[in-house]
N, C-alpha and C. Protein backbone atom coordinates (compact mmCIF):
# COMPACT_ATOMS: atom_id res chain seq x y z
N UNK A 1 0.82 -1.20 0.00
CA UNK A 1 0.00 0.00 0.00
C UNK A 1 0.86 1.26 0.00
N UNK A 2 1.97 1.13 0.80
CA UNK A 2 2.78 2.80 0.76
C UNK A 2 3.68 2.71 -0.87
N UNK A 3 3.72 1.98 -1.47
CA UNK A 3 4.23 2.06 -2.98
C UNK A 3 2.97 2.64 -3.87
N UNK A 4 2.05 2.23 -3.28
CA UNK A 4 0.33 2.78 -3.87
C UNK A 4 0.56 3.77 -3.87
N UNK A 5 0.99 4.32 -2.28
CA UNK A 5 0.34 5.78 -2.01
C UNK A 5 1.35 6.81 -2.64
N UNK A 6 2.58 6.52 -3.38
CA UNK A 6 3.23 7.47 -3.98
C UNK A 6 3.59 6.97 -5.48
N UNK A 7 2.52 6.67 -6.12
CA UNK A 7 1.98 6.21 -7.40
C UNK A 7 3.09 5.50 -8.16
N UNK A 8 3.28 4.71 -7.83
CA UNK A 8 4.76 3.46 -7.75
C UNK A 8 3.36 2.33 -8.44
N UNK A 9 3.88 2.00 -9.62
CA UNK A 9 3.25 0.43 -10.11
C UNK A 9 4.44 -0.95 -9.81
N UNK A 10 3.16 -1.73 -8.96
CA UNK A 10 4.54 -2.99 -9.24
C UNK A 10 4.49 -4.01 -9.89
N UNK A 11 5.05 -4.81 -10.53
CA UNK A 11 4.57 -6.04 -10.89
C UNK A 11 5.59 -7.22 -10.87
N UNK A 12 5.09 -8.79 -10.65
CA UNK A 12 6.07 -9.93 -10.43
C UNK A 12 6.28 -10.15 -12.18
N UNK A 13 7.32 -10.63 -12.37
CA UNK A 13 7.63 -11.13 -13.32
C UNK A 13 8.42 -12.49 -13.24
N UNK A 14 8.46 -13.55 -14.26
CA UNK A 14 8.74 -14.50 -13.92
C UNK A 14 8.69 -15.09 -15.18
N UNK A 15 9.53 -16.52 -15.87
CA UNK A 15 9.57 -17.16 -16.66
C UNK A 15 8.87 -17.96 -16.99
N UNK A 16 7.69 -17.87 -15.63
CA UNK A 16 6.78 -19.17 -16.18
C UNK A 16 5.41 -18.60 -16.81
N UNK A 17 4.32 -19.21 -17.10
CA UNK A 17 3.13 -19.06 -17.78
C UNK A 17 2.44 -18.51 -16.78
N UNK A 18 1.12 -17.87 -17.13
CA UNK A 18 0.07 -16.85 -16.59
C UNK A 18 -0.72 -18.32 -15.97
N UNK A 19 -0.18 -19.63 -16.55
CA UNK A 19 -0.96 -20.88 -15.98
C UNK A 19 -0.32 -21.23 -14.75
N UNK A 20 0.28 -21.33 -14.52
CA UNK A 20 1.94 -21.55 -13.26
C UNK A 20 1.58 -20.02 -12.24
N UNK A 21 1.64 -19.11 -12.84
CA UNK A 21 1.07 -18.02 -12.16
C UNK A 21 -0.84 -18.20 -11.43
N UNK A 22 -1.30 -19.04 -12.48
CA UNK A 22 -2.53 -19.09 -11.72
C UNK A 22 -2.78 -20.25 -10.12
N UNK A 23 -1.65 -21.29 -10.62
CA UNK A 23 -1.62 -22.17 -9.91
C UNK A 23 -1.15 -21.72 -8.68
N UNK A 24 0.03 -21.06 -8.58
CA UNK A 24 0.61 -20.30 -7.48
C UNK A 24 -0.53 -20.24 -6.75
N UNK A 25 -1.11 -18.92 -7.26
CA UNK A 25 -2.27 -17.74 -6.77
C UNK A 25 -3.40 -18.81 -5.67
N UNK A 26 -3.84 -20.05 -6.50
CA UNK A 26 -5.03 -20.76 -6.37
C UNK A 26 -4.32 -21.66 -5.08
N UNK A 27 -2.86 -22.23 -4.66
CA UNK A 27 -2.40 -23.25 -3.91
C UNK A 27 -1.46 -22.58 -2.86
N UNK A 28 -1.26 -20.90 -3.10
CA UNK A 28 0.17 -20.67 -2.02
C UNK A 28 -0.78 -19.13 -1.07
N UNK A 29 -0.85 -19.64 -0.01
CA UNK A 29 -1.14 -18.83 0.95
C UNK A 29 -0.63 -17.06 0.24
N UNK A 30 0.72 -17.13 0.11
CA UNK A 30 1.63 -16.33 0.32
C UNK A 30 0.97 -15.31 -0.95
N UNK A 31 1.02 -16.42 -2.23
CA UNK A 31 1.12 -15.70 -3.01
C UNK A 31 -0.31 -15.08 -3.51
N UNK A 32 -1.56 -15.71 -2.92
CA UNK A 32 -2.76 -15.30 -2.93
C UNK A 32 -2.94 -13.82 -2.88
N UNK A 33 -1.79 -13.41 -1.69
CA UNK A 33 -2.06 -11.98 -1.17
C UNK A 33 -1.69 -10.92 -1.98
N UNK A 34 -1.10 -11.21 -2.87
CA UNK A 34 -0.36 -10.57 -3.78
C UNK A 34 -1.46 -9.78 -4.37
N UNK A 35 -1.31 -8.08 -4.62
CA UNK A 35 -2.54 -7.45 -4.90
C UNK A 35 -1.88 -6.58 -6.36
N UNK A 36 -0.95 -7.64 -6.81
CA UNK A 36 -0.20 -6.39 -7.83
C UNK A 36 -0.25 -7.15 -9.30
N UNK A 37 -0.26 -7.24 -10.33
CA UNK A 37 -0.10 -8.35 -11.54
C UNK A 37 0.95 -8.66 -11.57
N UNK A 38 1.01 -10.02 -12.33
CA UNK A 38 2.23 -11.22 -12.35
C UNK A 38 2.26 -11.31 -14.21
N UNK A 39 3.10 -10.88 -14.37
CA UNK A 39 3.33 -11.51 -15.81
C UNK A 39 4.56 -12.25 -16.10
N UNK A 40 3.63 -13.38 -17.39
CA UNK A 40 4.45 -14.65 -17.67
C UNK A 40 5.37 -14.15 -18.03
N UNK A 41 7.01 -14.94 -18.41
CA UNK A 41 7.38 -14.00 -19.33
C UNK A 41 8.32 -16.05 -19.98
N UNK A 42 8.01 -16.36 -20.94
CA UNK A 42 7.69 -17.79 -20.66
C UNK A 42 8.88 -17.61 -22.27
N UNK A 43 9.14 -17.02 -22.95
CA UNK A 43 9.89 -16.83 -24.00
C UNK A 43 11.23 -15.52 -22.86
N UNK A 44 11.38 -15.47 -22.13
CA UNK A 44 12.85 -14.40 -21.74
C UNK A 44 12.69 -13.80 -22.07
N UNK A 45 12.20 -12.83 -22.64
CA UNK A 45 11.99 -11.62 -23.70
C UNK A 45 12.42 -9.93 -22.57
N UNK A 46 11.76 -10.24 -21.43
CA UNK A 46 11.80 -9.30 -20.31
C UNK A 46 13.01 -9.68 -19.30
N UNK A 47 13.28 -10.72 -19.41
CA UNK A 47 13.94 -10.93 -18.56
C UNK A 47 15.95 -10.85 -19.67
N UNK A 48 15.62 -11.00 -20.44
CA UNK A 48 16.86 -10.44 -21.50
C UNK A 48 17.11 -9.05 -20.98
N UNK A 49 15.61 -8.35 -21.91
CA UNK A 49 15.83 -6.92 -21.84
C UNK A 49 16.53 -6.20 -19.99
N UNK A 50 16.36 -7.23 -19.07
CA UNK A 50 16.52 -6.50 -18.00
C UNK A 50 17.91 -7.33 -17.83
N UNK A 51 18.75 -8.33 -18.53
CA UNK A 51 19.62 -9.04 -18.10
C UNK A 51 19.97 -9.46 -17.07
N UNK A 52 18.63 -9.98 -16.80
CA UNK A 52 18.76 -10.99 -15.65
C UNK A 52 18.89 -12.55 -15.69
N UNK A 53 18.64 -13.37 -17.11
CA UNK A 53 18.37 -14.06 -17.30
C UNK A 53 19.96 -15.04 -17.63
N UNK A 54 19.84 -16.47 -16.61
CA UNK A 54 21.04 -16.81 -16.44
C UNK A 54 21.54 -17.96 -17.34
N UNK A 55 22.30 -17.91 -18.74
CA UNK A 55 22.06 -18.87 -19.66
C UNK A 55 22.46 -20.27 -19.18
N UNK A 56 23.18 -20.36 -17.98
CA UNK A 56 23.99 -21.53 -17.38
C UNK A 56 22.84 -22.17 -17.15
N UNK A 57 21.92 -21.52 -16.15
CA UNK A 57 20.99 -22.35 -14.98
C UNK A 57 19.59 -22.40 -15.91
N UNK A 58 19.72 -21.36 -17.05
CA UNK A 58 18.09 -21.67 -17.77
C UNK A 58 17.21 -20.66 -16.76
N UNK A 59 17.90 -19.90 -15.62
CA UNK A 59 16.65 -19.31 -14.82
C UNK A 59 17.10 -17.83 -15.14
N UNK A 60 16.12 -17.50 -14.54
CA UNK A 60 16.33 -15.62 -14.24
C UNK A 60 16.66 -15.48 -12.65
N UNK A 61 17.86 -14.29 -12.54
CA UNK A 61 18.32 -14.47 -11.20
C UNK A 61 17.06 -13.70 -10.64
N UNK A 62 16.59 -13.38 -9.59
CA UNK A 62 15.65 -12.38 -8.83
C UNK A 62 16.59 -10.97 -8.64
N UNK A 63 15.04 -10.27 -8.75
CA UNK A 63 15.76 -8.45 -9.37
C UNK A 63 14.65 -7.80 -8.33
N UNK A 64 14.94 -6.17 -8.38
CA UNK A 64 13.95 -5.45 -7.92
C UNK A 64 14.72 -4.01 -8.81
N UNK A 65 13.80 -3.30 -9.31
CA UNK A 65 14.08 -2.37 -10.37
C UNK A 65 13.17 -1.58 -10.06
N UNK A 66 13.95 -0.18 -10.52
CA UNK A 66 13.11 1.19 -9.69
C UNK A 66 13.00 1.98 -11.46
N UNK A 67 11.97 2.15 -12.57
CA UNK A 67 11.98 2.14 -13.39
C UNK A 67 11.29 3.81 -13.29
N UNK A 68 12.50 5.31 -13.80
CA UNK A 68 11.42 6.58 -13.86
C UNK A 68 10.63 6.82 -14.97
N UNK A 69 9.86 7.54 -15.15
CA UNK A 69 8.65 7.81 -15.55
C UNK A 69 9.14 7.99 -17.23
N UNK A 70 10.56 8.49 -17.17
CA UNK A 70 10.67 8.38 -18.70
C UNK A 70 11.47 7.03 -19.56
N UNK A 71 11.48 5.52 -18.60
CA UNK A 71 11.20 4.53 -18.45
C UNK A 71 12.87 4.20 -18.57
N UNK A 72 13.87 4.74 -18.09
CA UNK A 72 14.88 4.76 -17.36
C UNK A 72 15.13 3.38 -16.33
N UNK A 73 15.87 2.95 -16.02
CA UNK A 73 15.98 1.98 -15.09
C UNK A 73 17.01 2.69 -14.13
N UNK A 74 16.42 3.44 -12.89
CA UNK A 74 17.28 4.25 -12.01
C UNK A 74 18.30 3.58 -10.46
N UNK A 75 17.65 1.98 -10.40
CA UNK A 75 17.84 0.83 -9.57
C UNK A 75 17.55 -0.28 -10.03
N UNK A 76 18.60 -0.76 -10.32
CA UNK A 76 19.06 -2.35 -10.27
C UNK A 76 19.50 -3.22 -9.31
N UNK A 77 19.16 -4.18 -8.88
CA UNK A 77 19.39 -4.58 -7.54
C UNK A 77 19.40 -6.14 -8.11
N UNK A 78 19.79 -6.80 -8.22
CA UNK A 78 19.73 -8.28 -8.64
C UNK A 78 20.46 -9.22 -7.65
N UNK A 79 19.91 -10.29 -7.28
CA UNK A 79 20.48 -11.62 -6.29
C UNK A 79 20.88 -11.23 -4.98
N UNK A 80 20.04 -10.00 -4.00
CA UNK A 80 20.54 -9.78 -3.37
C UNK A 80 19.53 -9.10 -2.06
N UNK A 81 19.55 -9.57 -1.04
CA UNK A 81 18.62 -9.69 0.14
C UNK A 81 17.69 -8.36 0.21
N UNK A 82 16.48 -8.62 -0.57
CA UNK A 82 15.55 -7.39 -1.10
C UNK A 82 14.74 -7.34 0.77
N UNK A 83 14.83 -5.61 0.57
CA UNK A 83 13.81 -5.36 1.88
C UNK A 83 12.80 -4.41 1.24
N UNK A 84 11.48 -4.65 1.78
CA UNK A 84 10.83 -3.28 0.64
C UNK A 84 10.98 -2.65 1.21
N UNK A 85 11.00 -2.09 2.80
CA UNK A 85 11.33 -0.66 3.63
C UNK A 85 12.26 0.29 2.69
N UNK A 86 13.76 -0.63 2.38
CA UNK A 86 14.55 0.45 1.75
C UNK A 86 14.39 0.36 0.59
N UNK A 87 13.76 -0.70 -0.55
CA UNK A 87 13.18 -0.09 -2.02
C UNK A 87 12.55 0.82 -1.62
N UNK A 88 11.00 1.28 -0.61
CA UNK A 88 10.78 2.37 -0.70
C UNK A 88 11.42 3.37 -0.50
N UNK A 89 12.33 3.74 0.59
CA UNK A 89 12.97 4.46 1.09
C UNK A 89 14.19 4.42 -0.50
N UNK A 90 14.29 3.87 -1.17
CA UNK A 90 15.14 4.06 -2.25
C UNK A 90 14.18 4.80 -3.52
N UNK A 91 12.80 4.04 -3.56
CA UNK A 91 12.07 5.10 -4.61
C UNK A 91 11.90 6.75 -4.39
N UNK A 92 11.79 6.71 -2.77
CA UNK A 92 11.44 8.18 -2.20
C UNK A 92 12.60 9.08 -2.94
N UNK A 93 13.78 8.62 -2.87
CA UNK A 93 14.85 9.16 -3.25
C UNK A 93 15.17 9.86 -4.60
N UNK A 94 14.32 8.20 -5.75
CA UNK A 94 14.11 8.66 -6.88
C UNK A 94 13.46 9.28 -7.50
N UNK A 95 12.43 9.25 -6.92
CA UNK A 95 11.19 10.56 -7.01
C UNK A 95 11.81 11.40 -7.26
N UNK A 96 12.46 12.23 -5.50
CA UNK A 96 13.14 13.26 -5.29
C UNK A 96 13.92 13.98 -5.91
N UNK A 97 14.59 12.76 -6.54
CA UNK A 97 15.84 13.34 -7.53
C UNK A 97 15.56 13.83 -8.81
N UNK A 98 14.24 13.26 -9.33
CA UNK A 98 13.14 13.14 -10.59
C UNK A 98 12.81 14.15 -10.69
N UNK A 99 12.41 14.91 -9.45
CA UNK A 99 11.63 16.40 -9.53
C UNK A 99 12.44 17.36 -9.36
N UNK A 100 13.43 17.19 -8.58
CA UNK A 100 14.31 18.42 -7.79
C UNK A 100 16.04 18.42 -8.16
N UNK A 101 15.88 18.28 -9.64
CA UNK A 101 17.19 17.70 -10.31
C UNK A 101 18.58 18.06 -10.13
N UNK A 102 18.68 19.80 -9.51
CA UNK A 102 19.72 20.32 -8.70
C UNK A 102 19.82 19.80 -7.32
N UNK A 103 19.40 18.80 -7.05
CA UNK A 103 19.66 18.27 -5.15
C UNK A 103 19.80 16.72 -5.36
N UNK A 104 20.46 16.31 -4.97
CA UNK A 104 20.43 15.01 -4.06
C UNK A 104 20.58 14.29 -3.33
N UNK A 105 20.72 13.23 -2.31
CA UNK A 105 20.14 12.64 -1.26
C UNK A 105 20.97 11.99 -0.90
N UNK A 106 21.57 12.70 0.72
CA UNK A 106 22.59 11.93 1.34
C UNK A 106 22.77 10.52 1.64
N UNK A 107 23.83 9.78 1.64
CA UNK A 107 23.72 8.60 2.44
C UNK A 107 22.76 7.99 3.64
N UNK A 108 21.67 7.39 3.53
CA UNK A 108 20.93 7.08 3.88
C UNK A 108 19.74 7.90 4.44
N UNK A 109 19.42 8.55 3.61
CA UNK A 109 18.06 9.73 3.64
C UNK A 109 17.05 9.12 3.33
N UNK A 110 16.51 9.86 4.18
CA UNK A 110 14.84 9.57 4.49
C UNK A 110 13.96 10.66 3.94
N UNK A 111 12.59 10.13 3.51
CA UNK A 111 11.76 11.20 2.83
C UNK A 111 11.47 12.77 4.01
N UNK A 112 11.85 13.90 3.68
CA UNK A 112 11.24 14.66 4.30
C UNK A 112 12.91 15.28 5.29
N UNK A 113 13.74 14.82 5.04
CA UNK A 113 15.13 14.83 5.59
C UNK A 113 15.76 15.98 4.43
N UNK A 114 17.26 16.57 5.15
CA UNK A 114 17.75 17.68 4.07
C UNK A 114 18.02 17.00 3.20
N UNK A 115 18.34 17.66 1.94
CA UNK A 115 18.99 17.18 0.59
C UNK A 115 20.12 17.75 0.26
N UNK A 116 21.03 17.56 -0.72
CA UNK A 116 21.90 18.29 -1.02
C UNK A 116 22.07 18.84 -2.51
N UNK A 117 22.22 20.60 -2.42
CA UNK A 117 22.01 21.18 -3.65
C UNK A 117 23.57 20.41 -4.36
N UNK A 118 23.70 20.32 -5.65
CA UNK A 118 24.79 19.98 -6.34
C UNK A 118 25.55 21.13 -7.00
N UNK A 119 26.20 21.71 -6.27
CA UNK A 119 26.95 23.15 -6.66
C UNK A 119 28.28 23.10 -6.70
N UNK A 120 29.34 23.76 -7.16
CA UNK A 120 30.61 23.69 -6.59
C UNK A 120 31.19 24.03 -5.57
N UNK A 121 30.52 24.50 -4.98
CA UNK A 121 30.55 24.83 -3.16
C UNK A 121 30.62 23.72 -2.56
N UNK A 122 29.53 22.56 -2.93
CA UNK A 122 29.28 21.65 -1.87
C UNK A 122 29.97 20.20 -2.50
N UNK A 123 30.53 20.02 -3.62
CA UNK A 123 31.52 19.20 -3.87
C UNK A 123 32.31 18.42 -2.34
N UNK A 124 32.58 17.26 -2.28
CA UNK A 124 33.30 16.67 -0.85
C UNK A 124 32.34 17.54 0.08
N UNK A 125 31.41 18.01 0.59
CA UNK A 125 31.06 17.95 1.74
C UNK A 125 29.80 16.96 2.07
């Protein structure tokens, strides 16, 4: 819901069929809850374009991608212990940076925290 509330679309993606996806949905507690769309991607086609897809193992590694509005890929994150607290706390950022293109966002900033203008003044500080 807080990816809702700052107009963030999400969606699962995955190599298998919208049938494998239904089965999930219909047999896994977990994945029932899921309130976002799942698309097949059963030919790699998405999972190329995002190069995730691992020709050794035949699989796609697991990703989380922060994609801006002019369809940019601004976070790449692949095979690696996803929390959504800090994807959000990482979209807040990208927003931020999206709108307010002279500032950006210290080491571990939080929405509503200072920013930093990008000037030659503030270079190393």
């Amino acid at each position: 819901q807080e990816f809702k509330k700052v107009n963030c679309e999400i969606y699962a993606i995955s190599t298998d069929t919208h049938f494998a996806h239904k089965t999930w949905h219909d047999i896994s507690e977990n994945i029932s809850k899921i309130e976002y769309p799942m698309i097949g991607d059963p030919t790699h086609s998405l999972t190329y374009d995002f190069d995730v897809f691992d020709e050794n193992d035949g699989l796609a590694q697991r990703g989380s991608f922060i994609i801006d509005p002019e369809g940019k890929i601004v976070v790449y994150e692949v095979n690696v212990g996803r929390n959504a607290d800090e994807l959000l706390r990482r979209l807040h950022a990208c927003q931020f940076v999206y709108e307010h293109g002279d500032n950006v966002c210290p080491a571990k900033w939080k929405l509503g925290e200072k920013t930093i203008q990008t000037t030659i003044e503030n270079i190393g500080k």
